[in-house]
Structure formats: structure tokens, C-alpha cells
C-alpha atoms as a PDB file:
ATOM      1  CA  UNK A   1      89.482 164.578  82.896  1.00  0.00           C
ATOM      2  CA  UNK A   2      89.441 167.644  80.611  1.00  0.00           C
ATOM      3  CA  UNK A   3      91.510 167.810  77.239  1.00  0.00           C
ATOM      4  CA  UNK A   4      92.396 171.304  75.828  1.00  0.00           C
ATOM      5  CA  UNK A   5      93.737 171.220  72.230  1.00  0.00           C
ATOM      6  CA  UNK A   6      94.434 174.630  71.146  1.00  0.00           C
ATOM      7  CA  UNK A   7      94.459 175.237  67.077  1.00  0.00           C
ATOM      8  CA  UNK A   8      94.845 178.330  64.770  1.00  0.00           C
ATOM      9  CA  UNK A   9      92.344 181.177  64.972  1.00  0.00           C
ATOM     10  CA  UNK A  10      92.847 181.552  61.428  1.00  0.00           C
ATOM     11  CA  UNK A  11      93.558 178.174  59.729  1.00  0.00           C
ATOM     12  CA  UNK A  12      92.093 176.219  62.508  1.00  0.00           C
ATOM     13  CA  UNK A  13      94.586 172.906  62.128  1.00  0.00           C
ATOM     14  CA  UNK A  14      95.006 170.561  64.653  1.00  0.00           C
ATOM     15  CA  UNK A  15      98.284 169.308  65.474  1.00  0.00           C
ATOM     16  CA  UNK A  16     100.549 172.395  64.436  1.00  0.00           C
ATOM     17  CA  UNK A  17     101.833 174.722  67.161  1.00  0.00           C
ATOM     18  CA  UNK A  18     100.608 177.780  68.804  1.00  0.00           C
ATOM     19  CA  UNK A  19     101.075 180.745  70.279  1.00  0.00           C
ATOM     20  CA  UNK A  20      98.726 183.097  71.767  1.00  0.00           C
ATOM     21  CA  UNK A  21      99.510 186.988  70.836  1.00  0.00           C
ATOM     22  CA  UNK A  22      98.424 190.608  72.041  1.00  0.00           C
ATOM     23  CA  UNK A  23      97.228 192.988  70.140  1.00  0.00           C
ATOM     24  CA  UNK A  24      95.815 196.338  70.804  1.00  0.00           C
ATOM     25  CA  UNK A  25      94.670 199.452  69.347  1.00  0.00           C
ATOM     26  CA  UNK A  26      93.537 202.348  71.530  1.00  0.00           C
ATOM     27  CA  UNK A  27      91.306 200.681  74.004  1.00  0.00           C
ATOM     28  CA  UNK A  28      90.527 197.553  71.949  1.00  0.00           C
ATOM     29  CA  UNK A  29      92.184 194.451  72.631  1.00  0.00           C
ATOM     30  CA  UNK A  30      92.245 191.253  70.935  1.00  0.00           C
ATOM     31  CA  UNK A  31      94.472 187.606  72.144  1.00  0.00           C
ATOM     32  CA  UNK A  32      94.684 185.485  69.054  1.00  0.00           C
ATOM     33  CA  UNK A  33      95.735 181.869  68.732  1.00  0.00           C
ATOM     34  CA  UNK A  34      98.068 181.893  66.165  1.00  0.00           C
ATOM     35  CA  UNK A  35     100.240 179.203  64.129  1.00  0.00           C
ATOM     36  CA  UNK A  36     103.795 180.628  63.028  1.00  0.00           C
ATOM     37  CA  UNK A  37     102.439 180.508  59.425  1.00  0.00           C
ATOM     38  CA  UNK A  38      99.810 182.946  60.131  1.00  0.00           C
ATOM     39  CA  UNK A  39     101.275 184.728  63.484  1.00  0.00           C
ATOM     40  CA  UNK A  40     104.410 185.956  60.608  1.00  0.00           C
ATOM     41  CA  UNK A  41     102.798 189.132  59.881  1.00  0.00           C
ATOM     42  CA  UNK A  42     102.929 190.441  63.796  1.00  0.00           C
ATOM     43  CA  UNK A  43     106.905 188.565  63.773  1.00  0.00           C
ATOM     44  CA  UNK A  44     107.615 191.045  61.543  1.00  0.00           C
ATOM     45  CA  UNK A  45     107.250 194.349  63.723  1.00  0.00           C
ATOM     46  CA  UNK A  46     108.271 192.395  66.991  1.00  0.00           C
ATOM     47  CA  UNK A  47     112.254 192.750  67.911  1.00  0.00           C
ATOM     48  CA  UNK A  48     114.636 189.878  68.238  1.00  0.00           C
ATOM     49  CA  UNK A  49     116.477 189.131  70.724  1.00  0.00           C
ATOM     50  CA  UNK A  50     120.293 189.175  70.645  1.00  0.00           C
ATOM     51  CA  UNK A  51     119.506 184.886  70.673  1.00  0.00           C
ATOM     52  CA  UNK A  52     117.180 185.056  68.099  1.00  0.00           C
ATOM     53  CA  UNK A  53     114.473 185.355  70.716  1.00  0.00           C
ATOM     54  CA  UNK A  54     111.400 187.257  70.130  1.00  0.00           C
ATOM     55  CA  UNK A  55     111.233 189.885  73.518  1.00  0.00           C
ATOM     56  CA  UNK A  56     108.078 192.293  74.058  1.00  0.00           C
ATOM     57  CA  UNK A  57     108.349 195.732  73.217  1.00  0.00           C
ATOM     58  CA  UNK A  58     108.461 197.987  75.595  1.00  0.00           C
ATOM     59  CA  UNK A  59     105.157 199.654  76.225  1.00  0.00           C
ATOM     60  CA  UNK A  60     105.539 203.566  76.508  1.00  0.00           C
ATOM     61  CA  UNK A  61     104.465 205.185  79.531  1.00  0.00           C
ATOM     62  CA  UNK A  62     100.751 206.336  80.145  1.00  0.00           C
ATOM     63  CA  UNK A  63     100.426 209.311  82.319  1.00  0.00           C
ATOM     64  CA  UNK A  64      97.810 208.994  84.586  1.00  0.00           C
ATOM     65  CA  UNK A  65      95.404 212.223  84.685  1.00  0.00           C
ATOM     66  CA  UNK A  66      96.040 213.783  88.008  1.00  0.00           C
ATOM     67  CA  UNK A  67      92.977 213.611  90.770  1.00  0.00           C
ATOM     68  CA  UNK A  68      90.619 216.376  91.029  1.00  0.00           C
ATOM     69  CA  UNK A  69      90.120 217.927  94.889  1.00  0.00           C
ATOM     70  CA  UNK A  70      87.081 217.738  96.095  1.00  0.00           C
ATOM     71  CA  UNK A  71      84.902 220.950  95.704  1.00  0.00           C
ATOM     72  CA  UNK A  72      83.591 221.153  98.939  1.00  0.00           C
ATOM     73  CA  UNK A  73      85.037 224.795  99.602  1.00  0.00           C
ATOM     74  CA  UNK A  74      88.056 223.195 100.709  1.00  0.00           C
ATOM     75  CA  UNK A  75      87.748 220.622 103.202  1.00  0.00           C
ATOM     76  CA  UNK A  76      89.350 217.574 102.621  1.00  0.00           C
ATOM     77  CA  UNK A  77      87.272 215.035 105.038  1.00  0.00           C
ATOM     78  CA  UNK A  78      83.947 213.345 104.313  1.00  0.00           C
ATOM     79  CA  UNK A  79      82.562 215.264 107.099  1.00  0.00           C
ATOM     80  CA  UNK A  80      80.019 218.415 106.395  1.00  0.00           C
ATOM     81  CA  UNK A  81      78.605 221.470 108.437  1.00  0.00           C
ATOM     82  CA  UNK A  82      74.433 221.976 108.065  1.00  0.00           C
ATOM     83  CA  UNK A  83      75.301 225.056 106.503  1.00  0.00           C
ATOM     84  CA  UNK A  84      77.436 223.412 103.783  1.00  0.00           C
ATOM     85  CA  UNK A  85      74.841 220.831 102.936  1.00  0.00           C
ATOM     86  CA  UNK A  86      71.728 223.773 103.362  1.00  0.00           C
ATOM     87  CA  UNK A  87      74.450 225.414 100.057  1.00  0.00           C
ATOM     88  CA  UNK A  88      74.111 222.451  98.088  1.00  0.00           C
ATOM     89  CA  UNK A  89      70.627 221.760  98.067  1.00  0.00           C
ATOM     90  CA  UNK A  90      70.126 225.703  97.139  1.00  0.00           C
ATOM     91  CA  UNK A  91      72.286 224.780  94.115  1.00  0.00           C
ATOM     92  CA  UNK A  92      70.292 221.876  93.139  1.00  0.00           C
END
């Protein structure tokens, strides 16, 4: 049998409820544990709910950057001619 009690990453006392946030910032990302004392800093820039529920905020779109084709004068297939593979080692 395994008990999990889950307290504040920031006041660390047992017994009051939790709730685990995201954050992020560029490419760093942190998951705190937080109380509602301590998590009221992040309630502050997260939007309510027309019930008084807190909803997540749309995340904006991230454009993927497109995939480069293969410089391999053209051919799209994994296979290569002896001549093609004589070039390369010419331009190594």
C-alpha cells in the first residue's frame, strides 16, 4: 500500500489543498504544487469562467518551420546512382 500526500511547494503544509499549475517561459517549464494562498499570484492573470471557474488560456498557435528537401540534386527516394555517391565523397 502506497500513500501520496501532496503539500505546498512553497509553504509545505500538510492538510491544506492543492493544485498543481503550469508554467512556462520560452522553452522552460516548471509544474508547481501550489496551495490557493500561494497559487493567488498566477489566479490573478488566469480568466474566469462565466461560473466563476478558472478555464486555461488559450495557447497561441506555433508555426511549425516548414521541412527542408533533401539536397540530393533532386531525387526524392533513399535510393542513389554510383555517380551521385562518387560527387559526395569529392565534396568531403
Amino acid at each position: 500500500m502506497e500513500i501520496v500526500i501532496q503539500v505546498c511547494d512553497v509553504c509545505e503544509k500538510v492538510g491544506k489543498p492543492v493544485k498543481q499549475y503550469g508554467v512556462s517561459e520560452d522553452d522552460r517549464v516548471a509544474k508547481p504544487v501550489l496551495c490557493a494562498d500561494d497559487a493567488a499570484p498566477l489566479e490573478r492573470f488566469l480568466p474566469k469562467a462565466p461560473g466563476g471557474k478558472v478555464v486555461a488560456a488559450a495557447r497561441p498557435a506555433t508555426k511549425r518551420p516548414a521541412k527542408k528537401a533533401a539536397a540530393r540534386g533532386g531525387r526524392q527516394s533513399g535510393v542513389m546512382t554510383m555517380e551521385e555517391i562518387e560527387a559526395q565523397k569529392r565534396k568531403s
